[in-house]
C-alpha atoms as a PDB file:
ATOM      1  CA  UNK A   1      -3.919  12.759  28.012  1.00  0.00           C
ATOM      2  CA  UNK A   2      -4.636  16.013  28.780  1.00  0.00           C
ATOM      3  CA  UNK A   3      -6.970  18.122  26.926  1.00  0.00           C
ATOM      4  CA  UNK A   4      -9.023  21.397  26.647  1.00  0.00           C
ATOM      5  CA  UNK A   5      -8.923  23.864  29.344  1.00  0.00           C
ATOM      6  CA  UNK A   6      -7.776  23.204  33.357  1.00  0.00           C
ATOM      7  CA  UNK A   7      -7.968  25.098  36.336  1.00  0.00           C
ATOM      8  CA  UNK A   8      -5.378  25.884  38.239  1.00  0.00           C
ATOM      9  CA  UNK A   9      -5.861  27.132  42.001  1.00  0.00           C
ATOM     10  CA  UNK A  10      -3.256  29.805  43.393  1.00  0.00           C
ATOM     11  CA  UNK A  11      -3.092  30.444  46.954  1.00  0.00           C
ATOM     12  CA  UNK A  12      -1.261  33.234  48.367  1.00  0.00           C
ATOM     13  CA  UNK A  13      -0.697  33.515  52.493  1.00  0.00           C
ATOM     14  CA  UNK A  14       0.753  37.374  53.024  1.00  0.00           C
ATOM     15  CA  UNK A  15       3.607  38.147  55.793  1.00  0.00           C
ATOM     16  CA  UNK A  16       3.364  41.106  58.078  1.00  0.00           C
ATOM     17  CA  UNK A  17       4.180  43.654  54.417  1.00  0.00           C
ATOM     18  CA  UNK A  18       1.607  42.106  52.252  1.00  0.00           C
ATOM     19  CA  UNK A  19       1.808  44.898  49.597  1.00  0.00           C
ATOM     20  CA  UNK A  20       5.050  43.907  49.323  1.00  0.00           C
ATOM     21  CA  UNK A  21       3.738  40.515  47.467  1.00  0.00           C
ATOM     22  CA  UNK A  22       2.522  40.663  43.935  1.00  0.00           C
ATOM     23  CA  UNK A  23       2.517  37.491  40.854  1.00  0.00           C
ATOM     24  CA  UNK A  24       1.953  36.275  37.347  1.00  0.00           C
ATOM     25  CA  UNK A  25       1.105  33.415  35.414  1.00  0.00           C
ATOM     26  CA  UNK A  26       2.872  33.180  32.121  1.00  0.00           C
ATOM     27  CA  UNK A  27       2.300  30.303  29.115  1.00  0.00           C
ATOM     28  CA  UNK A  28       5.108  30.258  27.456  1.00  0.00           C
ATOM     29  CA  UNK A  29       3.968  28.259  24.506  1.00  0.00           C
ATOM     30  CA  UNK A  30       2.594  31.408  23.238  1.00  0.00           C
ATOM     31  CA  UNK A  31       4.274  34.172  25.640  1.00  0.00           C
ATOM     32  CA  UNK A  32       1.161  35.630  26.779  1.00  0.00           C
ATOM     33  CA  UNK A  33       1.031  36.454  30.891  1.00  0.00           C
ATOM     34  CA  UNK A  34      -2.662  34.663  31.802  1.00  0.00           C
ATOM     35  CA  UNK A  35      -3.036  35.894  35.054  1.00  0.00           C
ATOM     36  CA  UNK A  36      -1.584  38.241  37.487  1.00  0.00           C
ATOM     37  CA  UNK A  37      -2.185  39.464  41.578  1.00  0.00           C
ATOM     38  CA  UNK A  38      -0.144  40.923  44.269  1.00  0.00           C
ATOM     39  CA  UNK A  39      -0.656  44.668  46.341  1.00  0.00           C
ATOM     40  CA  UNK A  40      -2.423  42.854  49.046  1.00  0.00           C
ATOM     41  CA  UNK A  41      -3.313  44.697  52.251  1.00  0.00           C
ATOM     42  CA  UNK A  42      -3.856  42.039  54.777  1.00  0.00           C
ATOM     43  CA  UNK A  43      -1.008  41.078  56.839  1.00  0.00           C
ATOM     44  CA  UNK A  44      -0.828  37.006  57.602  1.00  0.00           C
ATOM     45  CA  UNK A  45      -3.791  36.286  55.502  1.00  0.00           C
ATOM     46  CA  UNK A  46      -4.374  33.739  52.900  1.00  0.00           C
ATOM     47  CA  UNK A  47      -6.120  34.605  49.376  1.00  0.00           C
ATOM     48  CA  UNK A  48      -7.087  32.210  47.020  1.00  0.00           C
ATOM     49  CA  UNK A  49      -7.844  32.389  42.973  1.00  0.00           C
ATOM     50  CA  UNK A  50      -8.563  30.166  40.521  1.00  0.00           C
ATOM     51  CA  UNK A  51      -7.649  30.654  36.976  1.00  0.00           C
ATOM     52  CA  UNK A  52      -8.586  28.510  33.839  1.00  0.00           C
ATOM     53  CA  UNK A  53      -6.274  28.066  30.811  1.00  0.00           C
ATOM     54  CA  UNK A  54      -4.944  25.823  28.391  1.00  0.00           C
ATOM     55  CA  UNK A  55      -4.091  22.256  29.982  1.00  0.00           C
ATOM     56  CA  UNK A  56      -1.757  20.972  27.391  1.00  0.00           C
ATOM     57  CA  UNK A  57       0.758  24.421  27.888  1.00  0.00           C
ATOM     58  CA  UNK A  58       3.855  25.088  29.374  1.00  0.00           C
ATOM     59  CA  UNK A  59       3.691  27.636  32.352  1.00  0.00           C
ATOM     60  CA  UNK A  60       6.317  30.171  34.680  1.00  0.00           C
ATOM     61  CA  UNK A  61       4.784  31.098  37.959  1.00  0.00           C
ATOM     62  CA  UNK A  62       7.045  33.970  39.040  1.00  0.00           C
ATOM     63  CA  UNK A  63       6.459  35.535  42.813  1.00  0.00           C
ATOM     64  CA  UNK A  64       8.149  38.914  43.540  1.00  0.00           C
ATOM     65  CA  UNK A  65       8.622  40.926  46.799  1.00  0.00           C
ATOM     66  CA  UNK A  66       9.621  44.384  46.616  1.00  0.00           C
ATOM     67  CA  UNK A  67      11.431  44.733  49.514  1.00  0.00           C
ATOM     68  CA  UNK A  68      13.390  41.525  48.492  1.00  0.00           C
ATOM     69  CA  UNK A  69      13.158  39.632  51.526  1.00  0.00           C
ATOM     70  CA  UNK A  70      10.879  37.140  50.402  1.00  0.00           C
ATOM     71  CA  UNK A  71       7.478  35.851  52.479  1.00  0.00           C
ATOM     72  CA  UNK A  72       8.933  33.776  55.100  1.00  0.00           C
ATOM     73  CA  UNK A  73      10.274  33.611  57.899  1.00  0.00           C
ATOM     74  CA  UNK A  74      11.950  37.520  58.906  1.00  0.00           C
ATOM     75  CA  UNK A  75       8.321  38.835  59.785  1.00  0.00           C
ATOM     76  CA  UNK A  76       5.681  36.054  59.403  1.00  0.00           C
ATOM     77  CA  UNK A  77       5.443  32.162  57.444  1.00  0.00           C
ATOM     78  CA  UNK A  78       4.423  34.088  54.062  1.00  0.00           C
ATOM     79  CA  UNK A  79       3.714  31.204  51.415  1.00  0.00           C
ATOM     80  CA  UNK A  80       2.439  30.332  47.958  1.00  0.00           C
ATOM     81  CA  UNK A  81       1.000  27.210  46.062  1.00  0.00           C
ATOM     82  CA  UNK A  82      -0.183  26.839  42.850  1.00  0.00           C
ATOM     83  CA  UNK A  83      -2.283  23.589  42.224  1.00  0.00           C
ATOM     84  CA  UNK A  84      -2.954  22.192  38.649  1.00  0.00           C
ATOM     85  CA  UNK A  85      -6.108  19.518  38.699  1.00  0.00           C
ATOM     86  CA  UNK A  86      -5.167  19.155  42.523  1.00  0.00           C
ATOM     87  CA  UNK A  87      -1.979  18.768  42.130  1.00  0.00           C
ATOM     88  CA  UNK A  88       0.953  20.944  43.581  1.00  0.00           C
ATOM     89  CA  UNK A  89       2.836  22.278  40.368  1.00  0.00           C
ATOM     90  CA  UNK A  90       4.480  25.300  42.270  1.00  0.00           C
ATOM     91  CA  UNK A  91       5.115  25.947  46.504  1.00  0.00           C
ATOM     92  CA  UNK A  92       7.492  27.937  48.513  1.00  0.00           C
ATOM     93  CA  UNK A  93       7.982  31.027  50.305  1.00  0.00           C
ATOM     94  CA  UNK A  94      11.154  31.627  51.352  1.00  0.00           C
ATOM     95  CA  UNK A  95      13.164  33.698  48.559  1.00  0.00           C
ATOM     96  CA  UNK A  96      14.421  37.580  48.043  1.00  0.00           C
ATOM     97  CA  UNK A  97      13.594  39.655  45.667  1.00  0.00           C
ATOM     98  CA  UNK A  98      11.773  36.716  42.937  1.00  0.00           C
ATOM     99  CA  UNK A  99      10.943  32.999  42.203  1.00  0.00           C
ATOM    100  CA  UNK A 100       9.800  31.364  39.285  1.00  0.00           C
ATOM    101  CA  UNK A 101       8.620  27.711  38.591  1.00  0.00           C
ATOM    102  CA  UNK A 102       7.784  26.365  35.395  1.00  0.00           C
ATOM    103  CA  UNK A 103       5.813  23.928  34.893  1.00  0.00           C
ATOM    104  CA  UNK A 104       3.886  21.759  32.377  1.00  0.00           C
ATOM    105  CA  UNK A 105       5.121  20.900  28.730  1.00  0.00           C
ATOM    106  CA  UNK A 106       4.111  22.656  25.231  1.00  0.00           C
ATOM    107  CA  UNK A 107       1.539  19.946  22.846  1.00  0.00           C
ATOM    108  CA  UNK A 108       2.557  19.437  19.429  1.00  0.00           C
ATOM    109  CA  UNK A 109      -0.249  20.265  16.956  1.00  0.00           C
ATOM    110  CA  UNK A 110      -2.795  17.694  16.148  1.00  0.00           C
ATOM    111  CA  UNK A 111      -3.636  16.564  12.885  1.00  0.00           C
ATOM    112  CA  UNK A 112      -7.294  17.362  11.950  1.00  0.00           C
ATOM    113  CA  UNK A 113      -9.942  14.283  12.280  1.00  0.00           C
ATOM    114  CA  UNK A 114     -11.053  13.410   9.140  1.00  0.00           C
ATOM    115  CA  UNK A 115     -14.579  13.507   8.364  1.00  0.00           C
ATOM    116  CA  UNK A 116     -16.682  11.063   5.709  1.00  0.00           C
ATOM    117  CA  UNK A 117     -15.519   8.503   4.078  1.00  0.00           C
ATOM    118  CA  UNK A 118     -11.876   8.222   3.269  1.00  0.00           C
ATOM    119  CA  UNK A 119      -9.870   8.906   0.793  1.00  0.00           C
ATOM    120  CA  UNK A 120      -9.709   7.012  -2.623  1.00  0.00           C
ATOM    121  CA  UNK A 121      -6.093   5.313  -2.973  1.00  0.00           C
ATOM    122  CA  UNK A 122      -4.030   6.348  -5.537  1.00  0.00           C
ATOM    123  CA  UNK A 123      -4.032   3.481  -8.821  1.00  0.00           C
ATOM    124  CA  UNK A 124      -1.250   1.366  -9.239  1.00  0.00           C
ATOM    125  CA  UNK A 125       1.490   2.488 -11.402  1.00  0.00           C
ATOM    126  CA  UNK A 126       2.027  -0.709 -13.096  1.00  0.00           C
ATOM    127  CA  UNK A 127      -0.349  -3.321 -13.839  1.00  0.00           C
ATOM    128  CA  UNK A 128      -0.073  -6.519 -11.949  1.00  0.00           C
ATOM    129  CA  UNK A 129       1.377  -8.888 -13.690  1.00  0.00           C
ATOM    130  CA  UNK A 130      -0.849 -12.053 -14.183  1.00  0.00           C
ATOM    131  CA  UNK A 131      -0.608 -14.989 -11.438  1.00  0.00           C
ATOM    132  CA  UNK A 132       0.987 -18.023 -13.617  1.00  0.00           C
ATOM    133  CA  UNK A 133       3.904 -17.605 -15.809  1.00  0.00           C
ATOM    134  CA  UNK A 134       3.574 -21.170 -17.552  1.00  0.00           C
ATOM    135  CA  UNK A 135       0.073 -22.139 -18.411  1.00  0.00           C
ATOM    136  CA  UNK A 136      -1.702 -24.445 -17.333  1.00  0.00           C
ATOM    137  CA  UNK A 137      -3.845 -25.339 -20.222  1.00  0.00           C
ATOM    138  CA  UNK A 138      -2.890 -24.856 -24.385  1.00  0.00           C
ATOM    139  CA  UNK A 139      -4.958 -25.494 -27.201  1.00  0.00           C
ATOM    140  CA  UNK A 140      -4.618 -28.790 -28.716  1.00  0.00           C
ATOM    141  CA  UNK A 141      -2.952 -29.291 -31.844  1.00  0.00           C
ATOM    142  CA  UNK A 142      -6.266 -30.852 -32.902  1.00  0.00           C
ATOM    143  CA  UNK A 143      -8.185 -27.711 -33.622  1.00  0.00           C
ATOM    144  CA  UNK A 144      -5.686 -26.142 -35.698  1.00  0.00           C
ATOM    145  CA  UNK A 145      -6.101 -26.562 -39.486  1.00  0.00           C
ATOM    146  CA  UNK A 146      -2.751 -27.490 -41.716  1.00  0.00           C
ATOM    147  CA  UNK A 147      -2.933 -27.051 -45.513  1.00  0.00           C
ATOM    148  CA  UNK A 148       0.385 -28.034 -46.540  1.00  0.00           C
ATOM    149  CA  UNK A 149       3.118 -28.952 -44.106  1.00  0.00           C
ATOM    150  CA  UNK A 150       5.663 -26.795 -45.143  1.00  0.00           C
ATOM    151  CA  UNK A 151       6.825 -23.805 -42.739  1.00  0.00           C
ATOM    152  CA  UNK A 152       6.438 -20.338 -44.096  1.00  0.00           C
ATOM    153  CA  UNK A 153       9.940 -17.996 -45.040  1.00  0.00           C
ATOM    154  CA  UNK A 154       8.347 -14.709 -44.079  1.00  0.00           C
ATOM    155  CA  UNK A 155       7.723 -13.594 -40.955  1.00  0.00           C
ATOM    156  CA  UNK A 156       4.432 -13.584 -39.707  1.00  0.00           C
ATOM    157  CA  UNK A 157       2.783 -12.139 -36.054  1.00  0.00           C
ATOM    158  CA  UNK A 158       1.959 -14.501 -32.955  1.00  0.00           C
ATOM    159  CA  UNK A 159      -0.776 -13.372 -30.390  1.00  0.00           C
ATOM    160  CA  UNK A 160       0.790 -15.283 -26.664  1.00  0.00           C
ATOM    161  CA  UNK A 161      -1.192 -17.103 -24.471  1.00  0.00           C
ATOM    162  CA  UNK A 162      -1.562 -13.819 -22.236  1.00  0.00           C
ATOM    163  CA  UNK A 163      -3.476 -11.849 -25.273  1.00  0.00           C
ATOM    164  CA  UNK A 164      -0.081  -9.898 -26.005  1.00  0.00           C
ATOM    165  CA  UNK A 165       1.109  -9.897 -30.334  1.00  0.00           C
ATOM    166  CA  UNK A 166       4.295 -10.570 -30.768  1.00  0.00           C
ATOM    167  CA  UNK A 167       5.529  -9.030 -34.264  1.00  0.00           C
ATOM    168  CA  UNK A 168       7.871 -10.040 -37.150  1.00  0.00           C
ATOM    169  CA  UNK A 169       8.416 -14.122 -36.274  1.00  0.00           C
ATOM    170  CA  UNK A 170      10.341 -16.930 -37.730  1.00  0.00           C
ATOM    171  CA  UNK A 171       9.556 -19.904 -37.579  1.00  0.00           C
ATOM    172  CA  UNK A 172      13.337 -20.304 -35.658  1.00  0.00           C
ATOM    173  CA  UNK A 173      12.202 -18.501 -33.329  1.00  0.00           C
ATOM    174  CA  UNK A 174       9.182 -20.685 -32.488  1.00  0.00           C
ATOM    175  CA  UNK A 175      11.102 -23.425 -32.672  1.00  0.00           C
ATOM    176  CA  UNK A 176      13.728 -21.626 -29.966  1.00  0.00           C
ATOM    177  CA  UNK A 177      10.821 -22.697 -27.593  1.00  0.00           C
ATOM    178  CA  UNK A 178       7.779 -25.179 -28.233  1.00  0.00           C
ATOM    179  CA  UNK A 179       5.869 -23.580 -25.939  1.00  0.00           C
ATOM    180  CA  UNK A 180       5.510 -20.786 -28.862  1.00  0.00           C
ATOM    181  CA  UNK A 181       3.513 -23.584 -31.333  1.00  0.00           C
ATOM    182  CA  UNK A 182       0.534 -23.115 -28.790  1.00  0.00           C
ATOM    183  CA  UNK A 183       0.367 -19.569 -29.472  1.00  0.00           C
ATOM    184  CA  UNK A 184      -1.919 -18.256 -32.023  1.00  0.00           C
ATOM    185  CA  UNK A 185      -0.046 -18.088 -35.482  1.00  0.00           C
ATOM    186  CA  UNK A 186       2.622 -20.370 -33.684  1.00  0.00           C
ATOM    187  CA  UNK A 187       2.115 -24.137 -35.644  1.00  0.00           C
ATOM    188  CA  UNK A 188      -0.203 -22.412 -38.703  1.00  0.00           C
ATOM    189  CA  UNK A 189       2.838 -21.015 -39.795  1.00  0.00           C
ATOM    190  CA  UNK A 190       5.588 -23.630 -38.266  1.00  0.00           C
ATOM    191  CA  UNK A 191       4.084 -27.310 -38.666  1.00  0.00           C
ATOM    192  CA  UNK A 192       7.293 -28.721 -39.604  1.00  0.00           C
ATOM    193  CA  UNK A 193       8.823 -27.042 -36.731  1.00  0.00           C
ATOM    194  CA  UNK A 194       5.684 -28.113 -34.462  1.00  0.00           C
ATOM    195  CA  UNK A 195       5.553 -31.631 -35.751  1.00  0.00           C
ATOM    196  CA  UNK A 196       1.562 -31.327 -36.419  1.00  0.00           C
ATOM    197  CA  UNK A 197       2.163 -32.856 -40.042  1.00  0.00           C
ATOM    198  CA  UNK A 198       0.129 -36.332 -39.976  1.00  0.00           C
ATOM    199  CA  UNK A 199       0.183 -37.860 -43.245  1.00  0.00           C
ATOM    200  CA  UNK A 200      -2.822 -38.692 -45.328  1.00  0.00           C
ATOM    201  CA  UNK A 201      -4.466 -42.254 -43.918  1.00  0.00           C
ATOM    202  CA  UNK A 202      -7.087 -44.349 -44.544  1.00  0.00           C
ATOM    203  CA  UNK A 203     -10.272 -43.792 -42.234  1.00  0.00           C
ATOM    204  CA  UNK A 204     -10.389 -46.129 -38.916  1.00  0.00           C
ATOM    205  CA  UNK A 205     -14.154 -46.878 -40.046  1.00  0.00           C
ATOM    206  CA  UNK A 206     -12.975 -47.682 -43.804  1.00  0.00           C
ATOM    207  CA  UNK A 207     -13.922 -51.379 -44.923  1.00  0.00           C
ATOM    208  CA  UNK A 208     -11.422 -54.382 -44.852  1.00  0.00           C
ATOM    209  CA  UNK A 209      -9.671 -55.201 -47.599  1.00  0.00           C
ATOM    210  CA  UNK A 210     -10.955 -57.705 -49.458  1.00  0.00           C
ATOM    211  CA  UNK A 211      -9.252 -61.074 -50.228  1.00  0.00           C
ATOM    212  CA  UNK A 212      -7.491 -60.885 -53.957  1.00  0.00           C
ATOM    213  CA  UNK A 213      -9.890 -62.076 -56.709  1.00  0.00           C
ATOM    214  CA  UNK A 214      -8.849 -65.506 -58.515  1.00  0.00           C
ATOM    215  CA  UNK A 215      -8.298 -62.621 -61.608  1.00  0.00           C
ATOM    216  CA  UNK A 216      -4.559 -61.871 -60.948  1.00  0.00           C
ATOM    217  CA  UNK A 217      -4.925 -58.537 -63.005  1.00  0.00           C
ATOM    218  CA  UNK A 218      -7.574 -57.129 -60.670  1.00  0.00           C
ATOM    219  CA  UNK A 219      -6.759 -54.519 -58.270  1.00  0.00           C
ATOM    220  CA  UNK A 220      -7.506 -55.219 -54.148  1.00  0.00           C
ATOM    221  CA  UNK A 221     -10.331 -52.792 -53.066  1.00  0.00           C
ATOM    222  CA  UNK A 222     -10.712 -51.397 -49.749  1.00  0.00           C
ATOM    223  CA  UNK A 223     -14.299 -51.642 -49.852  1.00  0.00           C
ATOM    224  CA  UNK A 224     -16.710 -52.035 -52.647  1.00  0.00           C
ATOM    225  CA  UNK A 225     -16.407 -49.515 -55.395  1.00  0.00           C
ATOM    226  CA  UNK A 226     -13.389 -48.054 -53.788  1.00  0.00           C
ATOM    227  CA  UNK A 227      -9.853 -48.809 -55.179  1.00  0.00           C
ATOM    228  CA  UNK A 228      -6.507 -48.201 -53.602  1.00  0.00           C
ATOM    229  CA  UNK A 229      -4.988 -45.255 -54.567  1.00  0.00           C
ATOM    230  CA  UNK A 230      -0.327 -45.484 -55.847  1.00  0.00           C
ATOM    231  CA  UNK A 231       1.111 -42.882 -54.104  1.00  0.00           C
ATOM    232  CA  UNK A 232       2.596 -39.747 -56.278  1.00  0.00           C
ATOM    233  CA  UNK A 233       6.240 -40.494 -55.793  1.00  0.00           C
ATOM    234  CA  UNK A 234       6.530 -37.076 -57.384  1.00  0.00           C
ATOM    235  CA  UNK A 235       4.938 -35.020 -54.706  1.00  0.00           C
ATOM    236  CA  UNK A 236       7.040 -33.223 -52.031  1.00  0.00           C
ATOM    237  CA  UNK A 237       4.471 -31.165 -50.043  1.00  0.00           C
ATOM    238  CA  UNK A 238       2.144 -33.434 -47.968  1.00  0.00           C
ATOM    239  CA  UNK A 239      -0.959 -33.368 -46.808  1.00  0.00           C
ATOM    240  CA  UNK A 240      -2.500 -33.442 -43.350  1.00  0.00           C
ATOM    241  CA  UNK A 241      -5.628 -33.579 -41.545  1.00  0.00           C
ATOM    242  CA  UNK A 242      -7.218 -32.177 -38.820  1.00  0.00           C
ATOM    243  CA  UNK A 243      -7.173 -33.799 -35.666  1.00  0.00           C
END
C-alpha cells in the first residue's frame, strides 16, 4: 500500500526550440499544481528534476509547446518521462500544441488509530434470561409445615422458583400446574390441591400392641400407659405432619 510522500523523477530532452517547451504537475485530489518547468535554452538537451509529493494522490502531467508542433520529430527527437518510484507513469513526445497524462488514484480517508485501551461496550438492554426453564431441583414437600389441610379462599402471593412474586393467587391456579406447589406460598396455601395432607399415624418406633387381657372390658394399649385413642367421627378438618 502506498503511503506518505514519493518522488517522482521528470525528465525533459529539448528539440532544436527548447523555449518552446514548458510543464506542470497537478494533484487533482486537492487541485493544487505541485510543480512546474519549461523556458529551457538548450537545444537537444536532457534536464532532469525530481519532485516529492503525496504518494496516495491522483496526478495530470500536462506538456505544452508554444509553437504547437510538439518535441519530436520536425526539428529534433524532443521527449518527456515522468517516473513514479521507478516506474514510467507518463512518456511521449510527439504532440502539438499540449498533452496530459493522469495518473495515480485519490485515497479515501483513514480512520484514526485508536490509542489505550478500548472502549467499554455498551450494557445489554435486556437481562439474559436464566439458562433452564424447568428446574432441576424443588423443595421437598417434607420441609413445608401444614396446619390444617384445607386450601385457603383468598388469594394469597407466590414467590417462583426464579425469585420473581407472583400476586393475587388461587389455589386453581396452582392447581392449573403442579409445578406451582413447589413455589413458595404454592402447597402452604393449596395442600388439598398439592396432595401434602398425610393423616395423623401412629409413630414407626411406637410399641406393639399388646395381646388383649383375659378382662374383656379392658382396652388394648399400644404400649404401656398409652391407650388407643376413637377417632372424632365429628371432625372434618384433618391433621397432618411434617415430613
Amino acid at each position: 500500500v502506498c503511503q506518505g510522500d514519493s518522488v517522482y523523477d521528470i525528465s525533459i530532452t529539448t528539440d532544436r526550440y527548447p523555449f518552446e517547451t514548458s510543464w506542470k504537475l497537478t494533484n487533482n485530489c486537492n487541485e493544487q499544481e505541485v510543480a512546474s518547468g519549461g523556458q529551457y535554452s538548450g537545444r537537444y538537451t536532457s534536464y532532469n528534476e525530481q519532485v516529492v509529493s503525496a504518494c496516495n494522490a491522483q496526478y495530470t502531467f500536462t506538456i505544452n509547446d508554444t509553437y504547437g508542433d510538439g518535441m519530436c520529430c520536425n526539428h529534433g527527437e524532443g521527449s518527456y518521462t515522468v517516473k513514479k518510484g521507478g516506474a514510467i507513469v507518463a512518456t511521449g513526445g510527439s504532440f502539438e500544441s499540449s498533452e496530459s497524462t493522469i495518473f495515480g488514484a485519490c485515497s479515501s480517508p483513514t480512520a484514526p488509530t485508536q490509542t489505550g485501551p478500548p472502549p467499554t461496550s455498551s450494557p445489554t438492554k435486556y437481562p439474559t434470561p436464566s439458562p433452564t426453564v424447568n428446574p432441576t431441583i424443588s423443595p421437598t414437600i417434607s420441609s413445608i409445615v401444614i396446619v390444617e389441610c384445607e386450601d385457603t379462599l383468598e388469594k394469597f402471593d407466590v414467590i417462583t422458583l426464579g425469585g420473581k412474586t407472583r400476586k393475587n393467587k388461587t389455589c386453581n391456579w396452582v392447581g392449573n400446574n403442579k409445578l406451582r406447589c413447589t413455589f413458595e406460598g404454592g402447597a402452604e396455601n393449596c395442600p388439598l390441591t398439592c396432595a401434602v395432607c398425610v393423616p395423623l399415624q401412629s409413630p414407626v418406633n411406637s410399641y406393639p400392641t399388646s395381646s388383649p387381657t383375659k378382662n374383656p372390658t379392658s382396652s388394648p394399649s399400644i404400649g404401656p400407659g398409652q391407650p388407643v385413642k376413637s377417632p372424632n367421627k365429628n371432625k372434618n378438618k384433618v391433621k397432618t405432619l411434617r415430613l
